[in-house]
N, C-alpha and C. Protein backbone atom coordinates (compact mmCIF):
# COMPACT_ATOMS: atom_id res chain seq x y z
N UNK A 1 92.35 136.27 113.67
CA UNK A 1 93.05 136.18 112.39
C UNK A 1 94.37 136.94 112.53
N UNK A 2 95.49 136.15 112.02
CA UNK A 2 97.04 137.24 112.19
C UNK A 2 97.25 137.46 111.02
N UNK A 3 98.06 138.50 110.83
CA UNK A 3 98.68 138.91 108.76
C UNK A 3 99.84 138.64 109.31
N UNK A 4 100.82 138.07 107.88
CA UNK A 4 101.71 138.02 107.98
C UNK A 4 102.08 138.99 106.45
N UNK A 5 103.23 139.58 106.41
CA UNK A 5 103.85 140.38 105.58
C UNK A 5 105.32 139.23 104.78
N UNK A 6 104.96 139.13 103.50
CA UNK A 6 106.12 138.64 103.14
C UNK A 6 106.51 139.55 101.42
N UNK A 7 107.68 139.42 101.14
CA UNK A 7 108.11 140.95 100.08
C UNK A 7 108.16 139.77 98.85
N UNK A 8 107.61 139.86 97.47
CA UNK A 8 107.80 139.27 96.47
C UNK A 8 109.37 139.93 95.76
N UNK A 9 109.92 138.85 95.68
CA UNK A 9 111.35 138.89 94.55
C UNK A 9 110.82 139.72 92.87
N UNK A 10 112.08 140.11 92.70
CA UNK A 10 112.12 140.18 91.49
C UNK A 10 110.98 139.13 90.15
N UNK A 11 111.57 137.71 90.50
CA UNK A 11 110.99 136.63 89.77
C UNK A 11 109.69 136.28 89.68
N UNK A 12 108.89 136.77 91.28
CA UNK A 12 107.29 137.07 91.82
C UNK A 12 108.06 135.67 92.71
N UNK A 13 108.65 135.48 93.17
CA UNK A 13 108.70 134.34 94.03
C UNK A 13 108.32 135.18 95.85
N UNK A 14 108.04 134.21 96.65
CA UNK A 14 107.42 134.82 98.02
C UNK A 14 108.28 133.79 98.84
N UNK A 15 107.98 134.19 100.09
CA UNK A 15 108.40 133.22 101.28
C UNK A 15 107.24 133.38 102.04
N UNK A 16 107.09 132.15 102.47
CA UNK A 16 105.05 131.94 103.49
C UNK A 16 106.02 131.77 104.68
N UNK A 17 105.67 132.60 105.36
CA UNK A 17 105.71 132.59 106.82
C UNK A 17 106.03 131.58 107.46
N UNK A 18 107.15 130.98 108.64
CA UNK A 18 106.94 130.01 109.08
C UNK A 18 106.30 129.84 110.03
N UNK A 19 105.20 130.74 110.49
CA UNK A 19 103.30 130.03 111.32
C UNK A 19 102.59 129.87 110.43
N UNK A 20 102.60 129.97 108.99
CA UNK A 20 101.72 129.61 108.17
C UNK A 20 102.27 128.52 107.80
N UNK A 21 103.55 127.86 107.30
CA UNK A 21 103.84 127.01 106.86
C UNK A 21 103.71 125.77 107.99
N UNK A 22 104.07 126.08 109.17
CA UNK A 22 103.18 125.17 110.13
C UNK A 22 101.67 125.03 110.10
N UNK A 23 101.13 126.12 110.37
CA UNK A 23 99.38 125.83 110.55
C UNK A 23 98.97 124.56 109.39
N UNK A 24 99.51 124.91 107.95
CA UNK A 24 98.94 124.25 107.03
C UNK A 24 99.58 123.06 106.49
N UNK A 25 100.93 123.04 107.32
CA UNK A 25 102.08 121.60 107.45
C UNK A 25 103.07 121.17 106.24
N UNK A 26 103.31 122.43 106.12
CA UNK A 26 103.88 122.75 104.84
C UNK A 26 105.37 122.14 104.72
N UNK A 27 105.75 121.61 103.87
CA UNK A 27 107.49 121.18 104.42
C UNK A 27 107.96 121.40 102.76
N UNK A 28 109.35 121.68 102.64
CA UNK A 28 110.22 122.01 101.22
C UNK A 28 109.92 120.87 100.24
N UNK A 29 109.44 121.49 99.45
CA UNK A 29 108.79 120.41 98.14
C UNK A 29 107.32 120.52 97.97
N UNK A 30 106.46 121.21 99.00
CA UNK A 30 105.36 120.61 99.19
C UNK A 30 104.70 121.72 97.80
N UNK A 31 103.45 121.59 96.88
CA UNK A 31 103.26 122.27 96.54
C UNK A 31 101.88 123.47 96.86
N UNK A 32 101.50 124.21 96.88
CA UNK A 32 100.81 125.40 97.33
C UNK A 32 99.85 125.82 96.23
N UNK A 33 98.51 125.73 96.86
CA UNK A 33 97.78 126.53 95.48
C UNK A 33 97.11 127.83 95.94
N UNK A 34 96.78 128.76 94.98
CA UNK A 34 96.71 130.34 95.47
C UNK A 34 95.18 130.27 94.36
N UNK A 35 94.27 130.69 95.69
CA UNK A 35 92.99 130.30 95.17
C UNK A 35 92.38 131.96 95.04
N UNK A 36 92.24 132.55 94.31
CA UNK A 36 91.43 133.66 94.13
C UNK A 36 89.88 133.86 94.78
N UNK A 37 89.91 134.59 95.53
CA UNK A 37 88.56 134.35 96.39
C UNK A 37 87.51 135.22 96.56
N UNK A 38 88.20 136.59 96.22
CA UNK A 38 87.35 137.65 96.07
C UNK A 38 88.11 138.33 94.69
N UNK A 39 87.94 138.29 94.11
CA UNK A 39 88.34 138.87 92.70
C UNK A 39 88.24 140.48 92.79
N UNK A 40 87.21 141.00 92.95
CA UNK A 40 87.01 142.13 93.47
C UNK A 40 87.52 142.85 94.62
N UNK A 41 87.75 142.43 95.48
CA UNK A 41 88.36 143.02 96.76
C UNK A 41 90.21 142.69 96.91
N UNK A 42 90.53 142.20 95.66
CA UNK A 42 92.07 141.20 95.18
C UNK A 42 92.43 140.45 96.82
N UNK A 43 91.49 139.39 97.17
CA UNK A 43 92.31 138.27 98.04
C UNK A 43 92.37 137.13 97.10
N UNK A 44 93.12 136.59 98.33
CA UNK A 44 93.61 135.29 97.51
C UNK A 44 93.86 134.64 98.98
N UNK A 45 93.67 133.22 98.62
CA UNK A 45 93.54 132.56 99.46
C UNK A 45 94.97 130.97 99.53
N UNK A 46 95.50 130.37 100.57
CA UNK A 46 97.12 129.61 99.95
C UNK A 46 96.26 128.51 100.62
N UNK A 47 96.71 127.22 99.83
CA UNK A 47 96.05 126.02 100.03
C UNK A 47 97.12 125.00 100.00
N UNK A 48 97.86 124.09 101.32
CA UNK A 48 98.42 123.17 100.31
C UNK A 48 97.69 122.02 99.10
N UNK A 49 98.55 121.73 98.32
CA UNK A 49 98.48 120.52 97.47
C UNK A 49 98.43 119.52 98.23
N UNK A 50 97.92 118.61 97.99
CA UNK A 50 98.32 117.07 98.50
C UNK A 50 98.46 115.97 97.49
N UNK A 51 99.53 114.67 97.41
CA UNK A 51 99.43 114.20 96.48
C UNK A 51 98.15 113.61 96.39
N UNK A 52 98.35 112.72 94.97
CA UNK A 52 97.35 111.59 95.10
C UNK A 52 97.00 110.59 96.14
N UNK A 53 98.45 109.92 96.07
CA UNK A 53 98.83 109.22 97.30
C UNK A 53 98.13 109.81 98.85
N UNK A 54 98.15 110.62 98.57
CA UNK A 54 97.71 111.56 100.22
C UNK A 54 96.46 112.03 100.43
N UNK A 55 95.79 111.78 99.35
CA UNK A 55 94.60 112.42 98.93
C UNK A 55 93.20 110.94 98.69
N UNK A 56 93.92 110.15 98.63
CA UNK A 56 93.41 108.70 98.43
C UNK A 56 93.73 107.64 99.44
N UNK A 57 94.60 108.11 100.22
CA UNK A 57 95.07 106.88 101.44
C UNK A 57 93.84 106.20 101.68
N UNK A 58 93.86 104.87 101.99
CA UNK A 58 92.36 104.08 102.53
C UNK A 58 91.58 104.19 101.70
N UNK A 59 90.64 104.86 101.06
CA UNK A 59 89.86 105.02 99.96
C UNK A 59 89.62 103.44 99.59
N UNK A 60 90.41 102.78 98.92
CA UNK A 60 89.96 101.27 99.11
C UNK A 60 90.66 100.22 100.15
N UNK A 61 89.85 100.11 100.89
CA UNK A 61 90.52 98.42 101.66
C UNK A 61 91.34 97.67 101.12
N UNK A 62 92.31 96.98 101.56
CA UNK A 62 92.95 95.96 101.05
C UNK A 62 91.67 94.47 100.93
N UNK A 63 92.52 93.48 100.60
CA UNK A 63 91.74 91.93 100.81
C UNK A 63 92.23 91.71 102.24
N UNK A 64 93.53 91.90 102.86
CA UNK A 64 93.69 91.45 104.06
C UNK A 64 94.11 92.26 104.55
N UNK A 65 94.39 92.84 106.26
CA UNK A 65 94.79 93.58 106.56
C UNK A 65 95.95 92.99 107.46
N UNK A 66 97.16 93.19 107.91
CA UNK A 66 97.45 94.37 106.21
C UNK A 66 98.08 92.87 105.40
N UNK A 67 98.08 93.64 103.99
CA UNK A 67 98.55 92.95 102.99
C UNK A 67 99.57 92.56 103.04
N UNK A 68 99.91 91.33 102.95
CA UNK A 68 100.51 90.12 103.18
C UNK A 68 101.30 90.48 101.56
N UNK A 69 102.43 90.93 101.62
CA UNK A 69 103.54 91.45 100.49
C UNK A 69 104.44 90.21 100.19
N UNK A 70 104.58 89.06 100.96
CA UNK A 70 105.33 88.15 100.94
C UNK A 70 104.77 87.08 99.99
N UNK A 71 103.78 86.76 100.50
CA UNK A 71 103.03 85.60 99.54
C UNK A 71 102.74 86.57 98.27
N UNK A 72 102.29 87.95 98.14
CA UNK A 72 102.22 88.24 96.70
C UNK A 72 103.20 87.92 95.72
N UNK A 73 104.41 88.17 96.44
CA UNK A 73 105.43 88.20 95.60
C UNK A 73 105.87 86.84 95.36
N UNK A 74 105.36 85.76 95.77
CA UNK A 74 105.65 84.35 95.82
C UNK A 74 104.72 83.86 95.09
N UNK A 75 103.21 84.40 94.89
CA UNK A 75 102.44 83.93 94.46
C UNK A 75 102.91 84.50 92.67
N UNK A 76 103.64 85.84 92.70
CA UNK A 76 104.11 86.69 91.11
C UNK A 76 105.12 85.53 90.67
N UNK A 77 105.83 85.37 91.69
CA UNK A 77 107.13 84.49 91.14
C UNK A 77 106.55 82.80 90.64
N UNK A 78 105.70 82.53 91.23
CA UNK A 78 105.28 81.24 90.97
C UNK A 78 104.73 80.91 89.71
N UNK A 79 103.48 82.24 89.22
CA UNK A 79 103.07 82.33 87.89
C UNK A 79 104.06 82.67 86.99
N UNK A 80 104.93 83.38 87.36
CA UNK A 80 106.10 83.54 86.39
C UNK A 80 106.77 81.84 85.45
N UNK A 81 106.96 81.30 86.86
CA UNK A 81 107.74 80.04 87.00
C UNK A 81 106.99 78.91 85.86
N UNK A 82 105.38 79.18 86.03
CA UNK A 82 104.65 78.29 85.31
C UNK A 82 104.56 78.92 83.99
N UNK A 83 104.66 79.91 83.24
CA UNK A 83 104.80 80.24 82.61
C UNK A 83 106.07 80.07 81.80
N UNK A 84 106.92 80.23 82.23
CA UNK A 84 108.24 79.50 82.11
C UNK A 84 108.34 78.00 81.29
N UNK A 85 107.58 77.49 82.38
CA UNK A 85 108.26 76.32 82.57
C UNK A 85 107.02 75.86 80.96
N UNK A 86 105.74 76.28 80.75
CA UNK A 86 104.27 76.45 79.95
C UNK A 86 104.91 76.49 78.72
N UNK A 87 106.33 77.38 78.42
CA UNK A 87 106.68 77.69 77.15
C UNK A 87 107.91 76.44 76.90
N UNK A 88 108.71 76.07 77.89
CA UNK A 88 109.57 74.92 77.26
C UNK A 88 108.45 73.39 76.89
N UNK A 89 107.70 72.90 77.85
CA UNK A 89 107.22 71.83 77.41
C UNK A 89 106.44 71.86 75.87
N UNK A 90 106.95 70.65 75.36
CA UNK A 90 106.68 70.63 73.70
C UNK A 90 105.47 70.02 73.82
N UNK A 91 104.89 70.86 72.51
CA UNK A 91 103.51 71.00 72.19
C UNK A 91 102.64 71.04 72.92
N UNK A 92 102.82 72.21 74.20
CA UNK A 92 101.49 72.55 75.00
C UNK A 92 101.95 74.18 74.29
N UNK A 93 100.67 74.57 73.67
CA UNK A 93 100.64 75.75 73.36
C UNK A 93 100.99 76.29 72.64
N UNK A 94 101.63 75.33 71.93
CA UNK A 94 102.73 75.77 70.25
C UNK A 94 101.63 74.48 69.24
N UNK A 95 101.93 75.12 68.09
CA UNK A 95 101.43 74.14 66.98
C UNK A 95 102.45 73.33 66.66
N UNK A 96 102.15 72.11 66.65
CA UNK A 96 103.14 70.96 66.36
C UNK A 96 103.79 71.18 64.43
């Protein structure tokens, strides 16, 4: 186990070490949670965040691998198109 020493600001703001900010793959933006672990003995423990996105990757399969983004968007544009086209023709869908 290594300590690292870092001095809290005025504001309580810190700087994490950069071997800690590696070990745990930390990069500017990322967010950090400070887990209380012994209440009694005052540790605390630094965790990154991960998004959702990052936290859920794969979790569900696609239908195809990989997803075929081209025909979706052809298949969006097409229902669009019929829809379209659903509202000019007279008296399909309107009351005469």
């Amino acid at each position: 186990m290594s300590e690292h020493v870092s001095v809290m600001t005025r504001k309580g703001q810190i700087t994490v070490p950069a071997d800690i900010r590696r070990a745990l793959g930390l990069r500017e933006g990322d967010q950090v949670a400070f887990v209380l672990t012994d209440p009694e003995r005052r540790q605390v423990s630094l965790q990154p965040v991960r998004s959702v996105a990052e936290r859920t990757h794969g979790v569900i399969a696609p239908r195809r691998r990989p997803e075929d983004f081209h025909a979706l968007r052809q298949q969006f544009e097409d229902d669009v198109a019929e829809e379209a086209l659903a509202e000019l023709r007279p008296g399909v869908g309107r009351p005469s």
